[in-house]
PDB file of N, CA and C in Angstrom:
ATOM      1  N   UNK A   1       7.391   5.797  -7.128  1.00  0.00           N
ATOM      2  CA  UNK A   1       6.267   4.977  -7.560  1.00  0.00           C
ATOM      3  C   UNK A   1       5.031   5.866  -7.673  1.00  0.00           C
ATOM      4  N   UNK A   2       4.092   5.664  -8.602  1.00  0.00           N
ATOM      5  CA  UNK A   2       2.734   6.394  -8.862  1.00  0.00           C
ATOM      6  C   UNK A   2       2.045   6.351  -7.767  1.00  0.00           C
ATOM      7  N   UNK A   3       1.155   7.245  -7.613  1.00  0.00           N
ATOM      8  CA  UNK A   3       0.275   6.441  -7.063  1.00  0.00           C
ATOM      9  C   UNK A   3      -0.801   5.608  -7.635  1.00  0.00           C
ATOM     10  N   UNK A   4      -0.996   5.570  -9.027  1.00  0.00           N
ATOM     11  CA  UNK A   4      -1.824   4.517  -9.422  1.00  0.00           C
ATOM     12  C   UNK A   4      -1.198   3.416  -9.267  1.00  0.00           C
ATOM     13  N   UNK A   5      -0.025   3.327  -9.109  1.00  0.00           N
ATOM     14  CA  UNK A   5       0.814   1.516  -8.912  1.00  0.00           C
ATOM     15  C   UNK A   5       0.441   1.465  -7.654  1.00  0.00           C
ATOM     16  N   UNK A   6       0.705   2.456  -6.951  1.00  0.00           N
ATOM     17  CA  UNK A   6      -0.035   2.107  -5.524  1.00  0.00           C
ATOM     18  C   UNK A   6      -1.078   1.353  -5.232  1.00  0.00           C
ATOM     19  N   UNK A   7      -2.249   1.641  -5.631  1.00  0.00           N
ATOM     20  CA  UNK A   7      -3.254   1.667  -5.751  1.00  0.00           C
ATOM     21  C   UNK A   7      -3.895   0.245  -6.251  1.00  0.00           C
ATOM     22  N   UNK A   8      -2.805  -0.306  -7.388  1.00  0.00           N
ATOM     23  CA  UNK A   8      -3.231  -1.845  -7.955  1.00  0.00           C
ATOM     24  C   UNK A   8      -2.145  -2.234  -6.963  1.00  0.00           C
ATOM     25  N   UNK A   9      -1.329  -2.033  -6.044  1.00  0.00           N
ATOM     26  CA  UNK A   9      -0.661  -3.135  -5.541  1.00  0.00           C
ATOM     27  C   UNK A   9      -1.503  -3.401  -4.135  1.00  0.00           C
ATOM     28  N   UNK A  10      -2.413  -1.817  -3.674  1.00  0.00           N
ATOM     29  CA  UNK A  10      -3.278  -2.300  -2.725  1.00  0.00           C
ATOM     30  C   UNK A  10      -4.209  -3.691  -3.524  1.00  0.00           C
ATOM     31  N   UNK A  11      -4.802  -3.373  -4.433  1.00  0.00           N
ATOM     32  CA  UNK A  11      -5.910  -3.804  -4.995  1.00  0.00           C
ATOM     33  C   UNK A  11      -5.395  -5.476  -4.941  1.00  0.00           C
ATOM     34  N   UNK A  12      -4.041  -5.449  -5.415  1.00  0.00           N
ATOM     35  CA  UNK A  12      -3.547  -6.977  -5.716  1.00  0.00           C
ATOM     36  C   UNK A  12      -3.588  -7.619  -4.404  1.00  0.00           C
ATOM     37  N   UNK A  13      -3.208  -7.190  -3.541  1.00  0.00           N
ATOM     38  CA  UNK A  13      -2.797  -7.621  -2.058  1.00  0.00           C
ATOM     39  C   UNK A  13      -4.209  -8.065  -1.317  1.00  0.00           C
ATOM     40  N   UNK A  14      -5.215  -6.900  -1.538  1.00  0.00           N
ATOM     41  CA  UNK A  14      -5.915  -7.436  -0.858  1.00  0.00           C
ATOM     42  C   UNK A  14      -6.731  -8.624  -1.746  1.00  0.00           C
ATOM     43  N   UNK A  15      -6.470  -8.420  -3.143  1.00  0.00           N
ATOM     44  CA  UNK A  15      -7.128  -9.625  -3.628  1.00  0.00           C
ATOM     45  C   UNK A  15      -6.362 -10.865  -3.461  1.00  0.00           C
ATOM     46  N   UNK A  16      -5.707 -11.479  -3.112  1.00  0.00           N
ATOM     47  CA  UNK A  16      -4.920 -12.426  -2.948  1.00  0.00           C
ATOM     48  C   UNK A  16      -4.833 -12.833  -1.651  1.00  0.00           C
ATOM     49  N   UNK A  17      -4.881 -11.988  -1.099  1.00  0.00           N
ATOM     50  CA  UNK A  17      -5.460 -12.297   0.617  1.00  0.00           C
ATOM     51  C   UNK A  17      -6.261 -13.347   0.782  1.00  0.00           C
ATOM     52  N   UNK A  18      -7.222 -13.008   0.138  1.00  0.00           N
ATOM     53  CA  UNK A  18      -8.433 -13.204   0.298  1.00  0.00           C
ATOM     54  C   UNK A  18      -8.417 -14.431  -0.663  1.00  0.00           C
ATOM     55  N   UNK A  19      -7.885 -14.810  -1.797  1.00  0.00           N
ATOM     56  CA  UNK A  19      -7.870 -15.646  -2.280  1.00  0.00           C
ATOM     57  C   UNK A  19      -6.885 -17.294  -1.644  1.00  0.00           C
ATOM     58  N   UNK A  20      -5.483 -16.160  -1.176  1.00  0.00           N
ATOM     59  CA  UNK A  20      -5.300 -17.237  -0.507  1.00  0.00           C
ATOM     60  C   UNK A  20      -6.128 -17.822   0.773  1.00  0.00           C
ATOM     61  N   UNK A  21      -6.340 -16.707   1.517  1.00  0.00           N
ATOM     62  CA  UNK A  21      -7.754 -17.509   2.889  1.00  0.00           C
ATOM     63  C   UNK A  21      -8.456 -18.744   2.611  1.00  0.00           C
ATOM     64  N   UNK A  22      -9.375 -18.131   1.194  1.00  0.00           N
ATOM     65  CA  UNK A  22     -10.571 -18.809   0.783  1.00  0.00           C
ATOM     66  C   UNK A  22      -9.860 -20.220   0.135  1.00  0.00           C
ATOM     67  N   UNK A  23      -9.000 -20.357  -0.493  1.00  0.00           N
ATOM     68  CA  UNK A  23      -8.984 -21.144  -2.123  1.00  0.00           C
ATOM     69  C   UNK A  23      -7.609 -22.383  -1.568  1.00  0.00           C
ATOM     70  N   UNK A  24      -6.584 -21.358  -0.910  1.00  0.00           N
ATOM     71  CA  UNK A  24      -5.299 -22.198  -0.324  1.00  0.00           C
ATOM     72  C   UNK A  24      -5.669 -22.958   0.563  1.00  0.00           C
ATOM     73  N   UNK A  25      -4.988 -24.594   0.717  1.00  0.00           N
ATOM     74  CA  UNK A  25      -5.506 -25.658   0.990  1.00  0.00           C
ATOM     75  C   UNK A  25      -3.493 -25.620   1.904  1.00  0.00           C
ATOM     76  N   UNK A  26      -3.384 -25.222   3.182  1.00  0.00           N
ATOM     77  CA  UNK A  26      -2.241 -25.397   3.503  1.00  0.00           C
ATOM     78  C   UNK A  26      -2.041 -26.738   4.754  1.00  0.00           C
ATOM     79  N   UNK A  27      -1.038 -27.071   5.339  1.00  0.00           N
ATOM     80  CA  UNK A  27      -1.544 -27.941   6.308  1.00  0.00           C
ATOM     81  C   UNK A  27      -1.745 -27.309   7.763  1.00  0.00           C
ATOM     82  N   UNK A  28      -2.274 -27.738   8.794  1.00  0.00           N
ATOM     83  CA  UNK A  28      -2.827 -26.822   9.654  1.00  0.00           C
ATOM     84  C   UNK A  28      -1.894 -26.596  10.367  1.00  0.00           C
ATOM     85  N   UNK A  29      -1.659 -25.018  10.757  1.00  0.00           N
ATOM     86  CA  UNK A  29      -0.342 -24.761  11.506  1.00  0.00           C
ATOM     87  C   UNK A  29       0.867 -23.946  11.328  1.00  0.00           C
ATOM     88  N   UNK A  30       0.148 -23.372   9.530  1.00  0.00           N
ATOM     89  CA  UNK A  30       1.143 -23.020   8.569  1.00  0.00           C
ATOM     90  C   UNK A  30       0.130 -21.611   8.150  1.00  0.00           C
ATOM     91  N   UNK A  31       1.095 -20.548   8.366  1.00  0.00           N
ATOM     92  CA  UNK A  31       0.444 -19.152   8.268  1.00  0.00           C
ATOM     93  C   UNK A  31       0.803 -18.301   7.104  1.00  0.00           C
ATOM     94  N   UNK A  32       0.079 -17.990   5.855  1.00  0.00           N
ATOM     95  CA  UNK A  32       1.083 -17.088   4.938  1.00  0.00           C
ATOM     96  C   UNK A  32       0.194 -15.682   5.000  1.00  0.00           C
ATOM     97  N   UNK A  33       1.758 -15.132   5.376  1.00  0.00           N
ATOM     98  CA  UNK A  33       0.831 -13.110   4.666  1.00  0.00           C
ATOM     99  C   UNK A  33       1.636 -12.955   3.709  1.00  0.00           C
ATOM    100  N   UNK A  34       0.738 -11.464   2.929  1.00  0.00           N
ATOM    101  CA  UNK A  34       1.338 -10.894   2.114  1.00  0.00           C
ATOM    102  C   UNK A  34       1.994  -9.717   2.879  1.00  0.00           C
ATOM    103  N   UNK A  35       3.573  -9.534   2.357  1.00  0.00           N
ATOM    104  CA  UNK A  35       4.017  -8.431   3.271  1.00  0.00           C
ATOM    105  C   UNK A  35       4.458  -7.006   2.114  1.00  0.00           C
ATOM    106  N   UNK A  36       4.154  -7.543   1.051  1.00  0.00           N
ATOM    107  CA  UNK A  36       4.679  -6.239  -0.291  1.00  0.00           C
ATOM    108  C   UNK A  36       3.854  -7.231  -1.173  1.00  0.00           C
ATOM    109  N   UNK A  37       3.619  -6.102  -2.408  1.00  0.00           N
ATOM    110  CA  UNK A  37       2.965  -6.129  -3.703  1.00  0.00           C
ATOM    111  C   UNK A  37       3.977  -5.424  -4.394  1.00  0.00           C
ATOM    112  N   UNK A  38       4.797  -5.349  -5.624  1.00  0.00           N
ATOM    113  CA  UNK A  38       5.433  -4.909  -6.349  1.00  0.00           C
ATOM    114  C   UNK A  38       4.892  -4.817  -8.012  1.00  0.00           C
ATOM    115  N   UNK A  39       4.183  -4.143  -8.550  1.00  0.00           N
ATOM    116  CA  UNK A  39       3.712  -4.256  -9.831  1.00  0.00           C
ATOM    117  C   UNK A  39       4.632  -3.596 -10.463  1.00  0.00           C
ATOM    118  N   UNK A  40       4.836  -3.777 -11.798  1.00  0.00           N
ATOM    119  CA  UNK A  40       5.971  -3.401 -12.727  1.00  0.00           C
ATOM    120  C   UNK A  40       4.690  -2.203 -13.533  1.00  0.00           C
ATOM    121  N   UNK A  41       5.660  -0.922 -13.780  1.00  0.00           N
ATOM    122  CA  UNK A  41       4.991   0.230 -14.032  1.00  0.00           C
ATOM    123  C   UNK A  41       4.263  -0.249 -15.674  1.00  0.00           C
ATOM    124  N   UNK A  42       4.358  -1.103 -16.232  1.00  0.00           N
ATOM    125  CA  UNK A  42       3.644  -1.757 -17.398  1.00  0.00           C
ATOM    126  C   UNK A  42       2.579  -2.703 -17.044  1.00  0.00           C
ATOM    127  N   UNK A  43       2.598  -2.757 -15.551  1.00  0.00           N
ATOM    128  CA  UNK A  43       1.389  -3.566 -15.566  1.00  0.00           C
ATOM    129  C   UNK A  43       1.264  -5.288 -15.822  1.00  0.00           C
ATOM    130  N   UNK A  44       2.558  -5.606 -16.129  1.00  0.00           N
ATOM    131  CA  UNK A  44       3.217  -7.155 -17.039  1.00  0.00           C
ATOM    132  C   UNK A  44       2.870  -8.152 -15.632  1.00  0.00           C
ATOM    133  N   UNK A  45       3.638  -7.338 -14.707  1.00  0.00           N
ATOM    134  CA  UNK A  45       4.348  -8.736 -14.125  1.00  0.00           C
ATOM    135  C   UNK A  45       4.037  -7.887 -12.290  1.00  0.00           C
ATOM    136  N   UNK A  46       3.740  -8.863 -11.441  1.00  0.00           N
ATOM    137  CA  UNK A  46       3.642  -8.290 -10.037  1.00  0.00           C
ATOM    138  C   UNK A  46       3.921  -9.539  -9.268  1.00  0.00           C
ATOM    139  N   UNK A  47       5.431  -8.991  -8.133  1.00  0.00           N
ATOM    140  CA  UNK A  47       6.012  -9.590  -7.096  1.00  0.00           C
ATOM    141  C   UNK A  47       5.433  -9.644  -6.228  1.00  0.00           C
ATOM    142  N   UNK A  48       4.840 -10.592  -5.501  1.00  0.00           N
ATOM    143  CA  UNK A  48       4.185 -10.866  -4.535  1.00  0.00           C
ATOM    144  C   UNK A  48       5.210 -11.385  -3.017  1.00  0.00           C
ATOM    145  N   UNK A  49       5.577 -10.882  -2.382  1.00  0.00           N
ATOM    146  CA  UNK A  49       6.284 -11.116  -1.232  1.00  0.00           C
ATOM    147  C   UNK A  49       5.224 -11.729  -0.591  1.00  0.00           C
ATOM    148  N   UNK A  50       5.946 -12.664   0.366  1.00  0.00           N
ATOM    149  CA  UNK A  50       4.915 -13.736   1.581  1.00  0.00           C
ATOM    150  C   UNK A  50       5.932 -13.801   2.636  1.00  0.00           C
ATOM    151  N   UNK A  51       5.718 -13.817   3.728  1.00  0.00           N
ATOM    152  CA  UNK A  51       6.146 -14.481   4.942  1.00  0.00           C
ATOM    153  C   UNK A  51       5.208 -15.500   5.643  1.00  0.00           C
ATOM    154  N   UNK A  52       5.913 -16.603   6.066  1.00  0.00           N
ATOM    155  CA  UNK A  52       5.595 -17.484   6.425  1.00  0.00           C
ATOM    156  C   UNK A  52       5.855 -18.328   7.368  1.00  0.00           C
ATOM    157  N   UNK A  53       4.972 -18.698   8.576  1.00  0.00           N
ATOM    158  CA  UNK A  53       5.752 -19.002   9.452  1.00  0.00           C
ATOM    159  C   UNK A  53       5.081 -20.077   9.781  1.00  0.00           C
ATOM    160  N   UNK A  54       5.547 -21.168  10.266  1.00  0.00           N
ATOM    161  CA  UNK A  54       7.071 -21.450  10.920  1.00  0.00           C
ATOM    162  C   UNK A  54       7.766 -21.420   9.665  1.00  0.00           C
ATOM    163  N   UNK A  55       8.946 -21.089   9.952  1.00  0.00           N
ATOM    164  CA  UNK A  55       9.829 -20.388   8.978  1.00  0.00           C
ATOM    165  C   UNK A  55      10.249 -22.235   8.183  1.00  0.00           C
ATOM    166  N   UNK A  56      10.335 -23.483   9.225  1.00  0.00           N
ATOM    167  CA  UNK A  56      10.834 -24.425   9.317  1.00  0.00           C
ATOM    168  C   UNK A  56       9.464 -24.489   7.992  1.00  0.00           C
ATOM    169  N   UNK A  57       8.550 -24.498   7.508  1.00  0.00           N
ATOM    170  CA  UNK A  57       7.455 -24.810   6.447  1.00  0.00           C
ATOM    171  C   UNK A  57       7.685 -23.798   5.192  1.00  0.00           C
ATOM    172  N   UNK A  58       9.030 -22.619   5.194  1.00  0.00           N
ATOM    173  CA  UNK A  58       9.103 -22.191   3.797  1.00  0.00           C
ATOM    174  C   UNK A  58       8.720 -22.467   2.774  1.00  0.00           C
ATOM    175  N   UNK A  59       9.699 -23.612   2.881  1.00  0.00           N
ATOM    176  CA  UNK A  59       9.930 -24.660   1.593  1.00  0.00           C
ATOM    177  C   UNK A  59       8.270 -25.025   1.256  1.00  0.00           C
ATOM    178  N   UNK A  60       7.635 -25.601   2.127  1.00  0.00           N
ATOM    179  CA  UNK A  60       6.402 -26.257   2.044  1.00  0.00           C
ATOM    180  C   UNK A  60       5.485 -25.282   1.375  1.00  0.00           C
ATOM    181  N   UNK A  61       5.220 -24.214   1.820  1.00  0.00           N
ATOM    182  CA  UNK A  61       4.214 -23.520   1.875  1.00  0.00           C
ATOM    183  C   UNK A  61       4.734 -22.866   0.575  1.00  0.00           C
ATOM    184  N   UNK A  62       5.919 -22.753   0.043  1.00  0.00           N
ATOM    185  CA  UNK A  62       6.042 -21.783  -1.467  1.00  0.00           C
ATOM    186  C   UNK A  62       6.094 -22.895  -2.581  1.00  0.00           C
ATOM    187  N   UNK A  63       6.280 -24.228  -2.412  1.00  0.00           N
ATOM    188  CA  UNK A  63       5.937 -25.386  -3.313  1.00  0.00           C
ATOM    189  C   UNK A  63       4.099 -25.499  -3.496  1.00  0.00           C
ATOM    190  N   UNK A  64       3.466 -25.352  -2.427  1.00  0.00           N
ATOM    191  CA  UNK A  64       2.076 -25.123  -2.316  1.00  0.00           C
ATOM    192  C   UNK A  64       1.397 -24.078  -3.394  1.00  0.00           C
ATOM    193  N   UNK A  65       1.904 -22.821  -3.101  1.00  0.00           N
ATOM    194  CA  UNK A  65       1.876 -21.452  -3.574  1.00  0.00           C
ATOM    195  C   UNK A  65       2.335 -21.757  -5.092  1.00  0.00           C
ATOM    196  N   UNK A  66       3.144 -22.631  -5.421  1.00  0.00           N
ATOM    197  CA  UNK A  66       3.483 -22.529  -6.866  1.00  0.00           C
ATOM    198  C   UNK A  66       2.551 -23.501  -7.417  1.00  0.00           C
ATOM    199  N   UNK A  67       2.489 -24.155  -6.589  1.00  0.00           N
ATOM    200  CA  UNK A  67       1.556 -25.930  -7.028  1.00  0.00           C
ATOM    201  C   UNK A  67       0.217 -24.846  -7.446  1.00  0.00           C
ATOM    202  N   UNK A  68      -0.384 -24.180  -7.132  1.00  0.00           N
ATOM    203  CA  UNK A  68      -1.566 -23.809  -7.148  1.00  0.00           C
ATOM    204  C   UNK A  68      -1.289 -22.238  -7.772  1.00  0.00           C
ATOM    205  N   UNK A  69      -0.156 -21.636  -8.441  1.00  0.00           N
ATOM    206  CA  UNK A  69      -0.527 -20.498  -9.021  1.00  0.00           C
ATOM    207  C   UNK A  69      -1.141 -19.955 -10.203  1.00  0.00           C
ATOM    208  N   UNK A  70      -1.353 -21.142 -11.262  1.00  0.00           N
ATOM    209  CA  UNK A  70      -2.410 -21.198 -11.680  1.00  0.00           C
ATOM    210  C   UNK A  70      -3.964 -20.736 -11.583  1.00  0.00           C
ATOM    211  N   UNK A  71      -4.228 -21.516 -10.473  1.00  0.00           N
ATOM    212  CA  UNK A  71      -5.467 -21.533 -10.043  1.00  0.00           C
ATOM    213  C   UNK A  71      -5.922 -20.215  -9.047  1.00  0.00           C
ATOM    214  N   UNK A  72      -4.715 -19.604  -8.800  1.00  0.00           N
ATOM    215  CA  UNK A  72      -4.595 -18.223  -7.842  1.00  0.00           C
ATOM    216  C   UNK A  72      -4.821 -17.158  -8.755  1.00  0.00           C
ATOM    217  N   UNK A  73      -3.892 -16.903 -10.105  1.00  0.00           N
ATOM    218  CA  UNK A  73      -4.002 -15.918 -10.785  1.00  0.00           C
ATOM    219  C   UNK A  73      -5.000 -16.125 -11.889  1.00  0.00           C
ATOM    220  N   UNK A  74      -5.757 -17.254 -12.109  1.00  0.00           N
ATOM    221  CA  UNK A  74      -7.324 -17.862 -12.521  1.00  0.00           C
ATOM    222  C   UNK A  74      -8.394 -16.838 -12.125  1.00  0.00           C
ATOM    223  N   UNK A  75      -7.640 -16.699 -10.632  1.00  0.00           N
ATOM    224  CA  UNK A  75      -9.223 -16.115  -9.832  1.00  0.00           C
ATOM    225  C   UNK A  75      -8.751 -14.554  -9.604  1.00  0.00           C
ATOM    226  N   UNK A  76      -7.756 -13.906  -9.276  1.00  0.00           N
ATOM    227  CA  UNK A  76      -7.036 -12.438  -9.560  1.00  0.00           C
ATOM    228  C   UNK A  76      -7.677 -12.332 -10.630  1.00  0.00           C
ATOM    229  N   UNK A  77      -7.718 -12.910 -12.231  1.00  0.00           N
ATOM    230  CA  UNK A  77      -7.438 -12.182 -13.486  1.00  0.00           C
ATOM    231  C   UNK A  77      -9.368 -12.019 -13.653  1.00  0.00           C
ATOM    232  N   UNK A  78     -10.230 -12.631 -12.649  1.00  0.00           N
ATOM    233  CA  UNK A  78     -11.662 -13.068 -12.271  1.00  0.00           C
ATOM    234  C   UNK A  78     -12.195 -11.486 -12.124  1.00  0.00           C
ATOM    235  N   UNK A  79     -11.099 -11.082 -10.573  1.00  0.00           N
ATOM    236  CA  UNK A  79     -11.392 -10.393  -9.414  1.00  0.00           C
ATOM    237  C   UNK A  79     -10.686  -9.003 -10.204  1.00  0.00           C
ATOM    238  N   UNK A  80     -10.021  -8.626 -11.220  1.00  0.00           N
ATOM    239  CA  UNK A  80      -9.482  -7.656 -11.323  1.00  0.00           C
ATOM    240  C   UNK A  80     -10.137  -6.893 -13.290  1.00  0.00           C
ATOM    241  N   UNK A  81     -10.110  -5.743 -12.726  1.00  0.00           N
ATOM    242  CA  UNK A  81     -10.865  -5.306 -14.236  1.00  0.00           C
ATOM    243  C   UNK A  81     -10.175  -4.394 -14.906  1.00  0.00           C
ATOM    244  N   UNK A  82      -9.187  -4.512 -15.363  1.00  0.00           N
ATOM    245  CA  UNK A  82      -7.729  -4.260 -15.923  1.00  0.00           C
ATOM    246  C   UNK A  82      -7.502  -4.627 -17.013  1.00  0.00           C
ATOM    247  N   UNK A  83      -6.430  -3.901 -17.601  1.00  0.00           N
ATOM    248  CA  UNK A  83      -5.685  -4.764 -18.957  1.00  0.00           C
ATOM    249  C   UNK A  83      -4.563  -3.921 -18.932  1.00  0.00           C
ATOM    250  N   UNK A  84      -3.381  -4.202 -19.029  1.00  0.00           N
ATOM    251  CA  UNK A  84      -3.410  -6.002 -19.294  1.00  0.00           C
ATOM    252  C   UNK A  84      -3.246  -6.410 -17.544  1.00  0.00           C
ATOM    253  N   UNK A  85      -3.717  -7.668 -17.650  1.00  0.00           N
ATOM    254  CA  UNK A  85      -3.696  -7.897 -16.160  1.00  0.00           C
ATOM    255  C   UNK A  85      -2.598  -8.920 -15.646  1.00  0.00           C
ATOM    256  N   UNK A  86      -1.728  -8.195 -14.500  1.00  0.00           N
ATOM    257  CA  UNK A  86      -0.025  -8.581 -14.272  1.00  0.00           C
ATOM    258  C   UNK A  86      -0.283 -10.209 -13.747  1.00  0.00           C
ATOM    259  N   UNK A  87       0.777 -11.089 -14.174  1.00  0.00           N
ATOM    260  CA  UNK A  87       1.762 -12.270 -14.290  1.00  0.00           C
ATOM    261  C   UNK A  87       1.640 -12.076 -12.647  1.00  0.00           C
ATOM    262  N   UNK A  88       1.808 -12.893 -12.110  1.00  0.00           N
ATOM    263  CA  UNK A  88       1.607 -13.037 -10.294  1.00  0.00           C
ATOM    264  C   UNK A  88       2.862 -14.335 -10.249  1.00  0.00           C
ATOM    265  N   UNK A  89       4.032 -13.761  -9.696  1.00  0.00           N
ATOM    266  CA  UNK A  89       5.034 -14.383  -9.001  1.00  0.00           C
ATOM    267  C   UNK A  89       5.227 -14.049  -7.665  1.00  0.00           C
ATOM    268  N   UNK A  90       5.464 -15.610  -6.800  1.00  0.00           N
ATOM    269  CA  UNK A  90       5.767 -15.264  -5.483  1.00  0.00           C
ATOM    270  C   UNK A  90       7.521 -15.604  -5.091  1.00  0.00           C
ATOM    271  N   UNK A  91       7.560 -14.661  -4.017  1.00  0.00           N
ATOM    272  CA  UNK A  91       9.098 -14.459  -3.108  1.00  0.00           C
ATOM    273  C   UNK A  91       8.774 -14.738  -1.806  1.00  0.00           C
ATOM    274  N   UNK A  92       9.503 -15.147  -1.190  1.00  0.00           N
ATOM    275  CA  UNK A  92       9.703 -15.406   0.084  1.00  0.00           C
ATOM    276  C   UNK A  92      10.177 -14.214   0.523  1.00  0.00           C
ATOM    277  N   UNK A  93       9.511 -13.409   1.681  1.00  0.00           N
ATOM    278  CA  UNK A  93      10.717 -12.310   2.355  1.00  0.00           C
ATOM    279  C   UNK A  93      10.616 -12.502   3.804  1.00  0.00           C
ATOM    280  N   UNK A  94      11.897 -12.642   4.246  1.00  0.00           N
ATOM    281  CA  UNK A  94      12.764 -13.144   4.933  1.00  0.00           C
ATOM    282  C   UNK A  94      13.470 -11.852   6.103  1.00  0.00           C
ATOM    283  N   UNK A  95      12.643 -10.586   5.446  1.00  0.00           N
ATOM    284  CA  UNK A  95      12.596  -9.315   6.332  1.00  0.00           C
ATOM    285  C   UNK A  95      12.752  -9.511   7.853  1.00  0.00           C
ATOM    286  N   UNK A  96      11.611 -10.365   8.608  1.00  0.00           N
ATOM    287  CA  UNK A  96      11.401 -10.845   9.788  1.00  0.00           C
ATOM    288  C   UNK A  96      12.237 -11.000  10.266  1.00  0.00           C
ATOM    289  N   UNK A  97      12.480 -12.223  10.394  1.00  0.00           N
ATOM    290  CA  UNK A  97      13.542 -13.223  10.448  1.00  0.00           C
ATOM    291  C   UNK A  97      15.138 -12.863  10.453  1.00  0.00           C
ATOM    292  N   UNK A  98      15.712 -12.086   9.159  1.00  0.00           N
ATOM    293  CA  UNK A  98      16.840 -11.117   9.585  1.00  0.00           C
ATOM    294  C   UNK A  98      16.659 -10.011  10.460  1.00  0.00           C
ATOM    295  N   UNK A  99      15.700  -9.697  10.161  1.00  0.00           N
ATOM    296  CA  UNK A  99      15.494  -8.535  12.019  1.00  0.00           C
ATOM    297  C   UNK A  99      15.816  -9.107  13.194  1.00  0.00           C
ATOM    298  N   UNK A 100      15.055 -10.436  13.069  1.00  0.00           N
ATOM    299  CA  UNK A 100      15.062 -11.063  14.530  1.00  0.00           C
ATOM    300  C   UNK A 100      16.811 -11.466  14.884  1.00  0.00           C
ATOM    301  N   UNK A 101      16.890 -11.879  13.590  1.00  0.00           N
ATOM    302  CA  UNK A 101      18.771 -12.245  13.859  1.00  0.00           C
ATOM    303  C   UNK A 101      19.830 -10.868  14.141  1.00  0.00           C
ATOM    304  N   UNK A 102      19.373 -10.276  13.607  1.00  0.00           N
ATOM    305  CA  UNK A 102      19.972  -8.672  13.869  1.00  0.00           C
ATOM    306  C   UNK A 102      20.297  -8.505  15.594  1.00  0.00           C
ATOM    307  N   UNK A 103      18.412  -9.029  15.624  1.00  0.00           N
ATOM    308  CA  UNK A 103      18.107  -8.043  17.095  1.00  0.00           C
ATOM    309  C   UNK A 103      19.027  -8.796  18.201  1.00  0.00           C
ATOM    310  N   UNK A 104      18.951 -10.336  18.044  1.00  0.00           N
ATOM    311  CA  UNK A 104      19.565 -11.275  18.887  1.00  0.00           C
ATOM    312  C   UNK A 104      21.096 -10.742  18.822  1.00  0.00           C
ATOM    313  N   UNK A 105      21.879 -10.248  18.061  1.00  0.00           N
ATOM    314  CA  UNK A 105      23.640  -9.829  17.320  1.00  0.00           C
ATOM    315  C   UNK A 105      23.529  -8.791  18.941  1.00  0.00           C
ATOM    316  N   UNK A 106      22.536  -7.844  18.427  1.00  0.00           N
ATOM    317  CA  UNK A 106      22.824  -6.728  18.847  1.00  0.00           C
ATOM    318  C   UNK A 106      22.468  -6.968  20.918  1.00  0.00           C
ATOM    319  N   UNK A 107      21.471  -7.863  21.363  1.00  0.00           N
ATOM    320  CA  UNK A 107      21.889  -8.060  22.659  1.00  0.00           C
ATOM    321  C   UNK A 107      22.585  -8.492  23.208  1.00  0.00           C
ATOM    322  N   UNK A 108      23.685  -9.660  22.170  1.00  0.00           N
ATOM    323  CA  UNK A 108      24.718  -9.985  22.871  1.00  0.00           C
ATOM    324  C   UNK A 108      25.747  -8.952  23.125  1.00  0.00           C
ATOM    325  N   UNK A 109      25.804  -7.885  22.069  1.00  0.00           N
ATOM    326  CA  UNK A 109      26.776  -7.140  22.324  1.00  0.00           C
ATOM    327  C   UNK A 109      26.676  -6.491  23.467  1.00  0.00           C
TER     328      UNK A 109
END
């Protein structure tokens, strides 16, 4: 990877942070980070990974995230001074969570 992709996936991450903080309307109790930025070396399209916990509010919190991505990449395409400026899709990653199941495998053994 470049480091200029680097560089817009910092840029994306922390803008979205911050957008989700400010702008996302979640119910109280329900935590999302960004854990990866993935921009496509054209600049088109950028994967946004989230974890989210309680894991039991996935579902909730990425119906939320879609309900409102519109209005998310509204305010990115605001916050960013680019062209062309990347398509914002979110993933669930689930990184955590298989660690934690890993880790639990591995003390029973």
């Amino acid at each position: 990877m470049s480091l200029r992709i680097e560089k817009i996936n910092e840029l994306i991450k922390q803008n979205i942070g911050e957008i989700i903080l400010k702008d996302l309307s979640l119910k109280e109790g329900v935590f999302v980070t960004i854990s990866k930025v993935d921009t496509t070396a054209d600049l088109r399209y950028t994967r946004i990974f989230v974890s989210i916990f309680p894991e039991k509010e996935i579902s909730y919190a990425l119906k939320t995230l879609t309900r409102e991505l519109y209005k998310i990449q509204g305010e990115l395409n605001r916050k960013l001074h680019m062209k062309p400026l990347p398509r914002v899709e979110f993933k669930v990653d689930l990184t955590e969570s298989k660690a934690d199941e890993i880790e639990k495998l591995l003390k029973e053994l």
